[in-house]
Protein backbone atom coordinates (compact mmCIF):
# COMPACT_ATOMS: atom_id res chain seq x y z
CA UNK A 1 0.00 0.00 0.00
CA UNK A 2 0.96 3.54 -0.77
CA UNK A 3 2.20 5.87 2.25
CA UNK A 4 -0.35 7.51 3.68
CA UNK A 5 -3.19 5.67 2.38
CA UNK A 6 -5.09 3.17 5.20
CA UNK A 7 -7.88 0.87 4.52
CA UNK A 8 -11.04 1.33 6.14
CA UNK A 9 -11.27 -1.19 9.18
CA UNK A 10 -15.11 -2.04 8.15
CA UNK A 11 -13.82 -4.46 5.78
CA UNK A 12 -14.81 -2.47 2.25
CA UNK A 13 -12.10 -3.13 0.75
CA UNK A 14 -11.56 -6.89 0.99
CA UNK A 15 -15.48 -6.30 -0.02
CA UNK A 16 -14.31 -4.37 -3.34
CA UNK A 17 -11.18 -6.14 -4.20
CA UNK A 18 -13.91 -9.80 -4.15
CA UNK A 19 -16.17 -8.17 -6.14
CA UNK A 20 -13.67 -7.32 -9.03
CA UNK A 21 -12.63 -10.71 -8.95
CA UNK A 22 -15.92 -12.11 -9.60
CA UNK A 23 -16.67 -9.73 -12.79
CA UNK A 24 -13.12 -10.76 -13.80
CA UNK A 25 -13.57 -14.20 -13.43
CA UNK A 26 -17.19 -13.64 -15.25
CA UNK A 27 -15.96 -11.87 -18.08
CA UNK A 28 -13.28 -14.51 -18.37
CA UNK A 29 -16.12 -17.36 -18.83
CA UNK A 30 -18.08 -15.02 -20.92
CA UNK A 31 -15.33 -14.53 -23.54
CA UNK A 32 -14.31 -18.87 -23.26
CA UNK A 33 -18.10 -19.06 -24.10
CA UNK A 34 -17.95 -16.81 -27.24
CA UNK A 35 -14.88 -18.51 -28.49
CA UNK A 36 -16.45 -21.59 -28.55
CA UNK A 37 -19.54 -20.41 -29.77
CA UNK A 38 -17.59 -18.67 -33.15
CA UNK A 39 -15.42 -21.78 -33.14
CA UNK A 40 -18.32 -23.80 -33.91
CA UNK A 41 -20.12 -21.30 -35.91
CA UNK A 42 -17.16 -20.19 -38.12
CA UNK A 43 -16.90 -21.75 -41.55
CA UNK A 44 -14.61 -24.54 -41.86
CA UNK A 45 -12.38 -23.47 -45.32
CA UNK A 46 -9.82 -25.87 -45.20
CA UNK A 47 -7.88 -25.70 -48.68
CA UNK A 48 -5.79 -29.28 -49.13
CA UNK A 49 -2.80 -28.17 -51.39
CA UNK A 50 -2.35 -31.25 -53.12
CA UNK A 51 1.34 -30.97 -55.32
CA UNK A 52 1.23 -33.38 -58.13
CA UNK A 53 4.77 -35.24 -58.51
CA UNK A 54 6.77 -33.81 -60.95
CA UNK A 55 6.54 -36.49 -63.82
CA UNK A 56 9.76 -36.18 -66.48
CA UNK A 57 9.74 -38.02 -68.86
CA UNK A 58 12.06 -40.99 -69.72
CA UNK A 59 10.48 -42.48 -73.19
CA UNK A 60 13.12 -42.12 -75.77
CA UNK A 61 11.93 -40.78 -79.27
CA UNK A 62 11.17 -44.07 -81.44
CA UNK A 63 14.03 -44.61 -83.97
CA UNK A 64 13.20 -43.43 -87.83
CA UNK A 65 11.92 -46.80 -89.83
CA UNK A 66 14.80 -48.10 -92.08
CA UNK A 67 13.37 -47.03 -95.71
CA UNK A 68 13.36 -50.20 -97.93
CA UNK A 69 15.49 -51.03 -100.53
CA UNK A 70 13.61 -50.71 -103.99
CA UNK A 71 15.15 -52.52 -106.95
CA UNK A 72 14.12 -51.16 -110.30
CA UNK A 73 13.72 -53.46 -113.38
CA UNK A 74 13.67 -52.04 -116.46
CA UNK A 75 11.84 -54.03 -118.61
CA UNK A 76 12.80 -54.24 -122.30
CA UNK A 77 10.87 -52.20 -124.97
CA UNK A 78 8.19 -53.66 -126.80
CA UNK A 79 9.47 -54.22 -130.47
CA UNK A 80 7.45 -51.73 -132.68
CA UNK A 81 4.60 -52.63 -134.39
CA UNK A 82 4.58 -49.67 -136.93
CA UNK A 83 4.99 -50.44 -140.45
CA UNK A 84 7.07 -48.31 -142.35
CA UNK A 85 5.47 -46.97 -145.13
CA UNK A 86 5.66 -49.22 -148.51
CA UNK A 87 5.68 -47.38 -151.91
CA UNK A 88 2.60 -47.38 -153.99
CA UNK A 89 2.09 -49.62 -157.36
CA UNK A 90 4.45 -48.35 -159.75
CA UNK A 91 1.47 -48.04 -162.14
CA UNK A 92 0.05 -45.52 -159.85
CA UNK A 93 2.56 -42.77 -158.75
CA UNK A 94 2.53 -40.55 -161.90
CA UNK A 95 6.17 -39.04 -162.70
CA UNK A 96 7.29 -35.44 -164.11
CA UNK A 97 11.08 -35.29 -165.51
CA UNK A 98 12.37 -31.83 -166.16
CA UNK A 99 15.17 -31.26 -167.41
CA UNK A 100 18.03 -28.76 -166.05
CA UNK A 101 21.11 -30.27 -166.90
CA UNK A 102 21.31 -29.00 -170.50
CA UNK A 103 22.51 -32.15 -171.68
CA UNK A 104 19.85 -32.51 -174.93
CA UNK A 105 17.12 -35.34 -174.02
CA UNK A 106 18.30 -36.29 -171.03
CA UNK A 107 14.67 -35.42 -169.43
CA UNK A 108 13.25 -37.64 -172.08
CA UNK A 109 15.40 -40.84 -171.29
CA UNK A 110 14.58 -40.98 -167.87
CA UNK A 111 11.35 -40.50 -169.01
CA UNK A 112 11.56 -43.14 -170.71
CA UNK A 113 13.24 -44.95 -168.44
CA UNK A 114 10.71 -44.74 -165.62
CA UNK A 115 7.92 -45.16 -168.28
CA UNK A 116 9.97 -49.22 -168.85
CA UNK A 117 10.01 -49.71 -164.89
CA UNK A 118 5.77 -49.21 -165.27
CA UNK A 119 5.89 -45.66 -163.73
CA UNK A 120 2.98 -43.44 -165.20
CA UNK A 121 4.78 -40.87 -167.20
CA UNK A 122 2.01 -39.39 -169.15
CA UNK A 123 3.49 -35.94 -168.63
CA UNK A 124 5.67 -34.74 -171.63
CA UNK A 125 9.30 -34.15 -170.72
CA UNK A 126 10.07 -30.41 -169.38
CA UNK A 127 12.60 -28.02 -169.40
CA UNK A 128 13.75 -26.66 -165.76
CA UNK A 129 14.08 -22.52 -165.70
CA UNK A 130 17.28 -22.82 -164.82
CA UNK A 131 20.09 -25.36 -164.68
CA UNK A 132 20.42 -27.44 -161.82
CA UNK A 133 24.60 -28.94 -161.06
CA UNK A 134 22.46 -32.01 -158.29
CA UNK A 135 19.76 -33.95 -159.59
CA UNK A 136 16.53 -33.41 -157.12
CA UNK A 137 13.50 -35.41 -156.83
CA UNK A 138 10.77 -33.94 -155.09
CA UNK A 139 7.60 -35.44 -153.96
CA UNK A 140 3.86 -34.51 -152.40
CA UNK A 141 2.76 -35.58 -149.16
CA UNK A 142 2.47 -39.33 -148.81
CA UNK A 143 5.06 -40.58 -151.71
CA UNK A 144 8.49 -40.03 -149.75
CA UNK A 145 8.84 -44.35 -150.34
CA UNK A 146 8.27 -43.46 -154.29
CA UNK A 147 10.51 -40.75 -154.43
CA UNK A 148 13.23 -42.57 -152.40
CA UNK A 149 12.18 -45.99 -154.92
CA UNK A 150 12.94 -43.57 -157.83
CA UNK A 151 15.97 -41.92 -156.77
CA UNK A 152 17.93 -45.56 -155.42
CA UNK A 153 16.01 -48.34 -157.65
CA UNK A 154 16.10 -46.36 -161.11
CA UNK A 155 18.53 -43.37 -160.99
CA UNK A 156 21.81 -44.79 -158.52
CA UNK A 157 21.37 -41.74 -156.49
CA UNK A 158 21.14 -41.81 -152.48
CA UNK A 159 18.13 -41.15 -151.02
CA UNK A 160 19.23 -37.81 -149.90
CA UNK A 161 18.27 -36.11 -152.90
CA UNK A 162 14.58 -36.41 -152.08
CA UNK A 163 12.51 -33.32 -150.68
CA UNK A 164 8.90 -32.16 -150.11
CA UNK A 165 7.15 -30.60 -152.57
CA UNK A 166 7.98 -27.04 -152.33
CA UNK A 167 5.74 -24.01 -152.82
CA UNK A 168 5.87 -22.30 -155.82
CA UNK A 169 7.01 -25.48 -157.10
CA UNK A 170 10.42 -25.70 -159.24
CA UNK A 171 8.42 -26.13 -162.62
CA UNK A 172 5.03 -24.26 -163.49
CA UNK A 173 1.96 -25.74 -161.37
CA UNK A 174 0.19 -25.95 -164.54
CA UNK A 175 2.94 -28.07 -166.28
CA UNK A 176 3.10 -30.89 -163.70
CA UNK A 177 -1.04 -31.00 -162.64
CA UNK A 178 -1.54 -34.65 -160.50
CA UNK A 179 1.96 -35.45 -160.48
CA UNK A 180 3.26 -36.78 -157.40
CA UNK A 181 6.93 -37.31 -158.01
CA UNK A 182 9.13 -34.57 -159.95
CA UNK A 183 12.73 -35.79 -161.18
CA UNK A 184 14.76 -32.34 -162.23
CA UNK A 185 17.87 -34.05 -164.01
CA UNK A 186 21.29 -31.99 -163.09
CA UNK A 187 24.21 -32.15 -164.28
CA UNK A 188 25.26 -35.05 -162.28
CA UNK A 189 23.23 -37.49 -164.14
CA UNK A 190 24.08 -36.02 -167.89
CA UNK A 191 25.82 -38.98 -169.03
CA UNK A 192 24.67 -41.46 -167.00
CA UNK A 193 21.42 -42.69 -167.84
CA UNK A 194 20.54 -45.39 -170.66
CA UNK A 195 19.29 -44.31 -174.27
CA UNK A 196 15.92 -45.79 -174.80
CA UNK A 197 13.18 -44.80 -177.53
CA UNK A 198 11.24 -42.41 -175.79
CA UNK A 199 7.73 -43.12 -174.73
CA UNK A 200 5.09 -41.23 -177.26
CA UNK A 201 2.63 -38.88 -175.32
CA UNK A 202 0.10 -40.17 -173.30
CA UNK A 203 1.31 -43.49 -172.96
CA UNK A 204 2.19 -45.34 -169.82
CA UNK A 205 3.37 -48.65 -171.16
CA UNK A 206 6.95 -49.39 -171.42
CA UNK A 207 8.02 -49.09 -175.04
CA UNK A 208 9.71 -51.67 -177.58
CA UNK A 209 13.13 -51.85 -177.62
CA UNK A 210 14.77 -50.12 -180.15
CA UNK A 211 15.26 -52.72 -183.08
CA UNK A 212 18.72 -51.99 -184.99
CA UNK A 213 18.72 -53.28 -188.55
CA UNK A 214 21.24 -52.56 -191.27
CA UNK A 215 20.05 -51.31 -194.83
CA UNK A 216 20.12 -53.89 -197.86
CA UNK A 217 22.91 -53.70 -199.68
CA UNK A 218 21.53 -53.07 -203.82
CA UNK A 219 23.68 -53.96 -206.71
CA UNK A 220 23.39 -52.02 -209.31
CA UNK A 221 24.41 -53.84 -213.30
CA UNK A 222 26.59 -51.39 -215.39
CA UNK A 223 24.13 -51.14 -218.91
CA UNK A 224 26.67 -51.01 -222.11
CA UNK A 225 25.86 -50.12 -224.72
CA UNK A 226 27.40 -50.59 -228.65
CA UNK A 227 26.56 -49.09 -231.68
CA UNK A 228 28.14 -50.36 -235.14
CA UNK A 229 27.73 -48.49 -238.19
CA UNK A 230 27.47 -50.55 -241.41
CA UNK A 231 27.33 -48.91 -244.77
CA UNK A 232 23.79 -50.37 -244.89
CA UNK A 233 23.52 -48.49 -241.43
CA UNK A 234 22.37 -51.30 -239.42
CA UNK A 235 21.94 -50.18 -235.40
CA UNK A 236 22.57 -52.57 -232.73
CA UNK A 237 21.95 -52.45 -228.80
CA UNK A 238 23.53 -54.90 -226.37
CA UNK A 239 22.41 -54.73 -222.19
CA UNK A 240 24.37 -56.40 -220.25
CA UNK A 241 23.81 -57.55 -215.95
């Protein structure tokens, strides 16, 4: 106790200090009470954490498939089937000489020539415009065999000297209507080719042969003749053989 400061001797103060202890004591329970009450009242948020392991992981990558081996077979090419094309019937690829070599009837020798082998040479033998040193033989569309026939078979050249048809074509149009092969003799050829009769206009069958004969040889008698004068003048004639 402080200096100075007595309790009263009627016992108020043990009275007092009793009393506090009580409201302590009840405020004490009161507050236990409420704590349980909000314990039980109070929601219950439990949160579980739950940590899922880690997983790494240990597959390896699948190894690339090994690519097969391919074997290739070539097979062998199927033999061709096309035909080459075959020349037509002599009798019905018609033939144009002209000539350009300026040898004089050469054109018409081959002529007739070709006209012997069965070729249809109704077209009279030409002149070219202009001499030619390399025999050409040209031909339309779909007688390349002929021409090449012509130029090997009948003439002894290679079949390099063939060629298309050109337009304008090497002779007059008019001059060569229908034909389908043109020979213009050159120089080449001048001397070459065989002398035949030539085949007369028009006329696509190979001619006779020419037939050599040798004139008859004509003796001719010597006539004499003798005259003797008599005096009586007598005239005599004498023929002799």
């Amino acid at each position: 106790m402080s200096s100075g400061v007595h309790a009263r001797g009627d016992g108020s103060f043990g009275r007092s200090a009793g009393t506090q202890t009580l409201k302590g004591a009840g405020l004490l329970a009161i507050a236990v009470v409420i704590g349980i009450v909000l314990l039980h009242t109070a929601p219950a948020n439990i949160t579980t954490v739950s940590a899922a392991p880690s997983v790494v992981p240990t597959t390896k990558a699948p190894k690339a498939p090994k690519t097969p081996k391919t074997t290739v077979t070539t097979a062998a090419p199927l033999a061709s089937t096309t035909t080459a094309p075959q020349p037509h019937p002599v009798g019905q690829v018609k033939v144009a000489v002209a000539n350009g070599s300026g040898v004089a009837g050469l054109a018409g020798r081959i002529r007739a020539q070709l006209n012997s082998a069965g070729y249809n040479t109704s077209v009279q033998a030409l002149n070219a415009p202009a001499p030619v040193a390399a025999t050409t033989i040209y031909y339309i569309a779909g007688f390349e065999p002929d021409a090449a026939a012509i130029a090997t078979g009948q003439l002894s050249l290679p079949a390099t000297v063939i060629k298309l048809m050109p337009t304008p074509t090497p002779v007059p149009a008019s001059t060569i209507a229908g034909v389908d092969v043109l020979v213009i003799a050159g120089t080449d050829i001048g001397g070459v080719t065989t002398a035949t009769t030539e085949a007369p206009a028009g006329n696509t069958i190979a001619p006779s042969p020419t037939i050599s004969s040798k004139s008859p040889t004509t003796t001719v008698k010597a006539h004499t003749t003798t005259t003797v004068h008599t005096t009586t003048t007598v005239h005599a004639t004498t023929t002799s053989r």
